[in-house]
C-alpha atoms as a PDB file:
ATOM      1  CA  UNK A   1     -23.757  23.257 -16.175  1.00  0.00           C
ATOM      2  CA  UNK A   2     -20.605  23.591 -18.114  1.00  0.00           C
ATOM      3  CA  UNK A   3     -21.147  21.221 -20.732  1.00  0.00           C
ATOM      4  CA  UNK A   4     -23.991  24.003 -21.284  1.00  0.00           C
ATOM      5  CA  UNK A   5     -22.034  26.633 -21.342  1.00  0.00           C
ATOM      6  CA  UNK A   6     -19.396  25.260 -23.656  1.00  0.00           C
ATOM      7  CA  UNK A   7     -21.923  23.999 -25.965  1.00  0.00           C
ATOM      8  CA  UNK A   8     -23.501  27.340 -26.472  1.00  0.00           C
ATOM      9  CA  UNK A   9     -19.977  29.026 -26.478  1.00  0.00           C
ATOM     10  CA  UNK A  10     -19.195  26.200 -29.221  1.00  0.00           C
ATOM     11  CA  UNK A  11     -22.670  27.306 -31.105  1.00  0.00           C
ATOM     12  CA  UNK A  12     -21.866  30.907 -30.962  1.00  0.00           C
ATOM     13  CA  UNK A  13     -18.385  30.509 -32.065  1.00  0.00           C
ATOM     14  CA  UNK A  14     -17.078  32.428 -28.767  1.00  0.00           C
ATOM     15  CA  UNK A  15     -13.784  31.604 -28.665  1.00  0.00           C
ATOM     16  CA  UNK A  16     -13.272  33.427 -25.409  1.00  0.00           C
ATOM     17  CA  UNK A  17     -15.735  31.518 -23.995  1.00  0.00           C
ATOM     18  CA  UNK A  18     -14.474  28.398 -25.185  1.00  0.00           C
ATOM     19  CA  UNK A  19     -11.101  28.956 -24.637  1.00  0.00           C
ATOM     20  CA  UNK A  20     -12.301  29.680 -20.364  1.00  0.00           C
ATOM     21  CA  UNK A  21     -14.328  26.586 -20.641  1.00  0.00           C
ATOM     22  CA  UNK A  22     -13.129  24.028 -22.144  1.00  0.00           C
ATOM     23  CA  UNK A  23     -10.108  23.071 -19.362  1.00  0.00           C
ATOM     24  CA  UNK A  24     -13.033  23.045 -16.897  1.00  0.00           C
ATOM     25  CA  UNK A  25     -14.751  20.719 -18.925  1.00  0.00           C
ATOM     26  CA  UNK A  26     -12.211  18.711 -19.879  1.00  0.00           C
ATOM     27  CA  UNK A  27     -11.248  18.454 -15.823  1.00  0.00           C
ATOM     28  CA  UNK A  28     -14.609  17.602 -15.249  1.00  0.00           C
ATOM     29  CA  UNK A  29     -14.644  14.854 -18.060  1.00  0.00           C
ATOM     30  CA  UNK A  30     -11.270  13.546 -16.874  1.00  0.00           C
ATOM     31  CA  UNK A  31     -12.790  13.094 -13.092  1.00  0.00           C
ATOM     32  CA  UNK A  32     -16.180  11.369 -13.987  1.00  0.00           C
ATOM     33  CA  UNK A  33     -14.059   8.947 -16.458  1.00  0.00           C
ATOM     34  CA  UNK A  34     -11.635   8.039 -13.648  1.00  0.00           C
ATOM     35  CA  UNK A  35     -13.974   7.904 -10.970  1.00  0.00           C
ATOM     36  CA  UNK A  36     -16.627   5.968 -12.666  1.00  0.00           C
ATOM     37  CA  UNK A  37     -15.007   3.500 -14.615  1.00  0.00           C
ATOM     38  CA  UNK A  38     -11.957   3.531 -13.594  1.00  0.00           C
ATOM     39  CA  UNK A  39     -10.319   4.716 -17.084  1.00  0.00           C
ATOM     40  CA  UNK A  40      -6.224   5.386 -16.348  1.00  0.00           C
ATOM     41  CA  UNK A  41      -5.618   8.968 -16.899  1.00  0.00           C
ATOM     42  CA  UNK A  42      -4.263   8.842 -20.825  1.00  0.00           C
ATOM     43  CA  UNK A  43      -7.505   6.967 -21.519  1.00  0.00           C
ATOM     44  CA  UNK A  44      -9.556   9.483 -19.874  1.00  0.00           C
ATOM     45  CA  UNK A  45      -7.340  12.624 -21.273  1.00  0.00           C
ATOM     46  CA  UNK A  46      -7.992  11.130 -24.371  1.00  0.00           C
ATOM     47  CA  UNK A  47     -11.695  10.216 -24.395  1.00  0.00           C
ATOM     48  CA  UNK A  48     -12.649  14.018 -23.116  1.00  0.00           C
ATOM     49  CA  UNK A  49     -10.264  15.802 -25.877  1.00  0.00           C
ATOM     50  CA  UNK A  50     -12.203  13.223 -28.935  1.00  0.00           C
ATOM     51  CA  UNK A  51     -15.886  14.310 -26.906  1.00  0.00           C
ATOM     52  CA  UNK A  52     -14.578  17.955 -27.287  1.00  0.00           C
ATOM     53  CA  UNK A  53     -14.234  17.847 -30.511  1.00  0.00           C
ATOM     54  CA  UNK A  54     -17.313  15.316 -31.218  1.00  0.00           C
ATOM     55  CA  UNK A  55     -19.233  18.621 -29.524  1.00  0.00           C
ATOM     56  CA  UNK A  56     -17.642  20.976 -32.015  1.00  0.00           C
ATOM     57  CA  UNK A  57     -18.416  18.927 -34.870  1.00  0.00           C
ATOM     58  CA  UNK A  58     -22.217  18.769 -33.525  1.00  0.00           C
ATOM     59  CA  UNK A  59     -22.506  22.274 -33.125  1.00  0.00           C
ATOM     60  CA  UNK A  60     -21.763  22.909 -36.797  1.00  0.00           C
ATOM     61  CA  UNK A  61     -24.438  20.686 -38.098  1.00  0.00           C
ATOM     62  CA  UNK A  62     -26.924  21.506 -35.899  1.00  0.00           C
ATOM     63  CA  UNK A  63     -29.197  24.187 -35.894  1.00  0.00           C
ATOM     64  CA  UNK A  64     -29.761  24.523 -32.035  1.00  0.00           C
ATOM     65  CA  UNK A  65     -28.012  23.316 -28.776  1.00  0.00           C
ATOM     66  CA  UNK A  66     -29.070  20.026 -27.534  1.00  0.00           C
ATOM     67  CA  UNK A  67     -32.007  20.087 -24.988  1.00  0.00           C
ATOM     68  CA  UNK A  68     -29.406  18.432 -22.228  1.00  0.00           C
ATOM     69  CA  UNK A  69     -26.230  19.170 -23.634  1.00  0.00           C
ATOM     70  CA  UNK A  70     -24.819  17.937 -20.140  1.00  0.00           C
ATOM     71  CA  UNK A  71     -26.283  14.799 -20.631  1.00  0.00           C
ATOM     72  CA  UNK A  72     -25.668  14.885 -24.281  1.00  0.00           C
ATOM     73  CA  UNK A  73     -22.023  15.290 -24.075  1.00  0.00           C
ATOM     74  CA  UNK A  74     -21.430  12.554 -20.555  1.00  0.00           C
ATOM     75  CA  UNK A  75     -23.373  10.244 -23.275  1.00  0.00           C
ATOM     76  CA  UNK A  76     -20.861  10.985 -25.682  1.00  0.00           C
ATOM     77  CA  UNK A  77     -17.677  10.988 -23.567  1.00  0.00           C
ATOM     78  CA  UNK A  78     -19.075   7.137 -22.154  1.00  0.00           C
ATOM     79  CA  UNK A  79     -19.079   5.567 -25.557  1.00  0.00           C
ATOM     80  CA  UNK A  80     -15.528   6.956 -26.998  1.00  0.00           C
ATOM     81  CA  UNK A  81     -14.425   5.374 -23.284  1.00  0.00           C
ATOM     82  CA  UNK A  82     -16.349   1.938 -24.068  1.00  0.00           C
ATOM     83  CA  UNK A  83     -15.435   1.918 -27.746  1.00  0.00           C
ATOM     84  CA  UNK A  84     -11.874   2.884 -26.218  1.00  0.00           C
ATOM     85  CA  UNK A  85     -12.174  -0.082 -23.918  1.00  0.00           C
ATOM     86  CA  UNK A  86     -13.388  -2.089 -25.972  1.00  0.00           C
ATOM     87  CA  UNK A  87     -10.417  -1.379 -28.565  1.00  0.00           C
ATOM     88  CA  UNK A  88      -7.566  -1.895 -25.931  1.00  0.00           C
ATOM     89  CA  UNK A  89      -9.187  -5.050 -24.074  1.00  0.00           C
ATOM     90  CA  UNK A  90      -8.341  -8.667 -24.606  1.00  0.00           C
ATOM     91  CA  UNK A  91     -10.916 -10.948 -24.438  1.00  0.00           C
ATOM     92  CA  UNK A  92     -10.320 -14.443 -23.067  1.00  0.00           C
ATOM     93  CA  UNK A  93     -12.214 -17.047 -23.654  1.00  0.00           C
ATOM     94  CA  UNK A  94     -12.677 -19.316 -20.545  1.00  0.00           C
ATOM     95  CA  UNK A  95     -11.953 -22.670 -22.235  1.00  0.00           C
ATOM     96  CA  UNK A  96      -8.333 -20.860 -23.197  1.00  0.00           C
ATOM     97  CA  UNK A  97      -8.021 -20.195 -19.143  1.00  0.00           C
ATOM     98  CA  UNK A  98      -5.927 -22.239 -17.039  1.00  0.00           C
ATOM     99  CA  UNK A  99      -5.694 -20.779 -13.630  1.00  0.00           C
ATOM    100  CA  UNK A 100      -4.275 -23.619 -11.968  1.00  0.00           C
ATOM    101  CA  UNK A 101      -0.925 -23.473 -14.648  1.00  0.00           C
ATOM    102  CA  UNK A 102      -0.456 -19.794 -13.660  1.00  0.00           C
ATOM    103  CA  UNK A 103       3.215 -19.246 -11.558  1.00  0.00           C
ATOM    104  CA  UNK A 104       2.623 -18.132  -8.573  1.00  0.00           C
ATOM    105  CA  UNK A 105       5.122 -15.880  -6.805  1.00  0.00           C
ATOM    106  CA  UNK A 106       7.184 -17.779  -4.500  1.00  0.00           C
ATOM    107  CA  UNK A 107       7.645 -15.014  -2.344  1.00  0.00           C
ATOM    108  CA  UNK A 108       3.157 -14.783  -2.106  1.00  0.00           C
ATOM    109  CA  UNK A 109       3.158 -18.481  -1.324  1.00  0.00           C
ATOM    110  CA  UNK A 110       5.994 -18.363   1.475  1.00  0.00           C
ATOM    111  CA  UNK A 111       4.013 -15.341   3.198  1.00  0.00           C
ATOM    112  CA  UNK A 112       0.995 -16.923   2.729  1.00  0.00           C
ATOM    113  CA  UNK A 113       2.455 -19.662   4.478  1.00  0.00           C
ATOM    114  CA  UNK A 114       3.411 -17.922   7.524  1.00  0.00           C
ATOM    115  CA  UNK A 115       0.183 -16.103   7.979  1.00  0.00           C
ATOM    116  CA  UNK A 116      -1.668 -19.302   7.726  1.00  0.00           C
ATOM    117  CA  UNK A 117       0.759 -20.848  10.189  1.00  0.00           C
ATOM    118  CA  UNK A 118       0.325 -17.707  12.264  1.00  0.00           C
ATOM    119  CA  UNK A 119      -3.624 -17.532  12.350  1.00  0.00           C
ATOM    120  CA  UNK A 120      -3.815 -21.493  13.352  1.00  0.00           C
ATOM    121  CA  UNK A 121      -0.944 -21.083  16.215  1.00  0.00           C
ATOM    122  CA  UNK A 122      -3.859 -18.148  17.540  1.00  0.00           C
ATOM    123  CA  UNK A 123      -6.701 -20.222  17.047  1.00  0.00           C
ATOM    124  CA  UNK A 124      -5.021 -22.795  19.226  1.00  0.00           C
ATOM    125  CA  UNK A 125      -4.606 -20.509  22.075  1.00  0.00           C
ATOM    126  CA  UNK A 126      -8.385 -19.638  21.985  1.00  0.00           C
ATOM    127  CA  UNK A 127     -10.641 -21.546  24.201  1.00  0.00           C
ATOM    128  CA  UNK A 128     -11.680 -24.985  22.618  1.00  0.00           C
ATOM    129  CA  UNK A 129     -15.294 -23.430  22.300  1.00  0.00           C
ATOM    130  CA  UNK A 130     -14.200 -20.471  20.127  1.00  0.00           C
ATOM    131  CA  UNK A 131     -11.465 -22.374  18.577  1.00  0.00           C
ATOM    132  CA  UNK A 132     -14.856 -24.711  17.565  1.00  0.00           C
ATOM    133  CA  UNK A 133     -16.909 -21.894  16.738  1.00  0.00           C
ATOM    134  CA  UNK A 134     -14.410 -19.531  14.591  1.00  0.00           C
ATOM    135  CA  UNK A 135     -13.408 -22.981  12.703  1.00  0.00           C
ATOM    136  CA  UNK A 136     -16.808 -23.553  11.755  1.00  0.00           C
ATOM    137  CA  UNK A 137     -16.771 -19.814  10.353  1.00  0.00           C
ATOM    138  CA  UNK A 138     -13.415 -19.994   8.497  1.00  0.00           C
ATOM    139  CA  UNK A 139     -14.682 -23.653   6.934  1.00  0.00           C
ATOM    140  CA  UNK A 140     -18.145 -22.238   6.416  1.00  0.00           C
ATOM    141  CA  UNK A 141     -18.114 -18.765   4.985  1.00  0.00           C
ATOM    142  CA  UNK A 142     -21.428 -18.311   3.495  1.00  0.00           C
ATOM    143  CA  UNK A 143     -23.581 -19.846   6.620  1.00  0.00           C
ATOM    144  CA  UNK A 144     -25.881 -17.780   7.771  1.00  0.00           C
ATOM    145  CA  UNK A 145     -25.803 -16.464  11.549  1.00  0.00           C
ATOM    146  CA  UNK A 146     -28.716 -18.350  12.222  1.00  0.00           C
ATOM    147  CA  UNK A 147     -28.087 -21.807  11.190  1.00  0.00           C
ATOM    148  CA  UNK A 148     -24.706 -20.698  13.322  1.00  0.00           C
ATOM    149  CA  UNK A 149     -26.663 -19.908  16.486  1.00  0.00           C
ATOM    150  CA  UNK A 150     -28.710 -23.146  16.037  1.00  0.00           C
ATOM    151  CA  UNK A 151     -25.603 -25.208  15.509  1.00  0.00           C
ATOM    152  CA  UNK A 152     -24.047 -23.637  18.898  1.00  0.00           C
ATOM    153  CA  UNK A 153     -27.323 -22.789  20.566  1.00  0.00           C
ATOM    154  CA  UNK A 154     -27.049 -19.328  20.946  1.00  0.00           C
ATOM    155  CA  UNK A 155     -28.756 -16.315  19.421  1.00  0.00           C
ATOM    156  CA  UNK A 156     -28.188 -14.886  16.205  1.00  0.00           C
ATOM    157  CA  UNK A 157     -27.142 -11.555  17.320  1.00  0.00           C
ATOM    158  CA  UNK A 158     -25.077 -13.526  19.711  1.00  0.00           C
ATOM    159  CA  UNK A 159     -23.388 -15.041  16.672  1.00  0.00           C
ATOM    160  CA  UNK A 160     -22.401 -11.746  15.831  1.00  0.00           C
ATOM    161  CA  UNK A 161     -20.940 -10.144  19.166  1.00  0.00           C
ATOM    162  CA  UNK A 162     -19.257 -13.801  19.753  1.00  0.00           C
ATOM    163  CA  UNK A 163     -17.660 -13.598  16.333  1.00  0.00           C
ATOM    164  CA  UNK A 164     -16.450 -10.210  16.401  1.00  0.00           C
ATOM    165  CA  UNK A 165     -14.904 -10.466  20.022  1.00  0.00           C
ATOM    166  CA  UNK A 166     -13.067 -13.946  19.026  1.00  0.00           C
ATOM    167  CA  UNK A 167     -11.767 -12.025  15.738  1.00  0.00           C
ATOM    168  CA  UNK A 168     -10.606  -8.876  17.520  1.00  0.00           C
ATOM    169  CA  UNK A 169      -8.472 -11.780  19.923  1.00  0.00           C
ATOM    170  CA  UNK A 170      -7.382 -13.488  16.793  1.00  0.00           C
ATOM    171  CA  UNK A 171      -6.304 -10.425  15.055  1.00  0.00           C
ATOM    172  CA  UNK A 172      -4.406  -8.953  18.166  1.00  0.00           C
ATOM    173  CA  UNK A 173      -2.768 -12.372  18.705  1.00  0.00           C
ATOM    174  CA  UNK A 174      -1.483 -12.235  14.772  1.00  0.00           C
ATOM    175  CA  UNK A 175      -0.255  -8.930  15.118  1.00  0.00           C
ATOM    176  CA  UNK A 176       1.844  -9.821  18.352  1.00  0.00           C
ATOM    177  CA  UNK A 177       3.531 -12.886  16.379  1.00  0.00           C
ATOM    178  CA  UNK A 178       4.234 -10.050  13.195  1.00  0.00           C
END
């Protein structure tokens, strides 16, 4: 509705108008950039000021205001982002990736450590049943609950209720030991 309004302020050179406006829009712009792709807030400042302006220039050559000029002017704002994106955005090639040669902080392995050594002291306390049954999970995560309930003969919403009880002990056991 704005984008309407400051396109026909734009077109009938109401600087009054525009002047009330154009923060609004340029809030509005700012939002939808963040929110929707995610743009840091320079980026987004940026990319609503240049559709502003791209608007202006429009409104000069034309002879009438866009039929959507909402629509017009988001289409606008979402290719000075992606050209924007584009612009600032490395592109690496995956033969020139070698993720096992990246450092990894020390300090990310040593807690990863401890939780790991944490979660298997839990599962060891759980009955040798659940300790089965949750290992299973852990080593299979993409099984599906039924081929679960046929492997431990139980139901497939079973599955479900038995997995989230063992989890809520597991997770109360590794916040004790933290």
């Amino acid at each position: 509705m704005e984008f309407d309004l400051l396109f026909k302020a734009i077109y009938e050179k109401d600087e009054k108008e525009i002047n009330r406006l154009t923060p609004v829009v340029l809030k509005v712009m700012v939002s939808y950039l963040r929110f929707t792709f995610s743009a840091s807030e320079q980026d987004a400042e940026d990319c609503a000021q240049d559709t502003i302006l791209k608007m202006m220039e429009v409104a000069q050559v034309r002879e009438d205001i866009p039929e959507n000029a909402g629509g017009y002017a988001r289409q606008i704002l979402k290719n000075y982002f992606l050209k924007t994106y584009r612009a600032t955005t490395k592109e690496v090639k995956t033969e020139q990736t070698d993720f096992d040669s990246k450092q990894k902080d020390p300090y990310d392995i040593f807690i990863n450590q401890e939780l790991k050594k944490i979660l298997d002291f839990c599962l060891e306390k759980l009955e040798e049943i659940h300790r089965r049954f949750m290992s299973y999970i852990l080593n299979n995560p993409d099984a599906r609950a039924a081929d679960i309930g046929t492997k431990f003969d139980i139901s497939e919403s079973n599955v479900w209720v038995r997995r989230h009880r063992i989890q809520k002990q597991l997770q109360e056991c590794v916040r004790k030991k933290l």
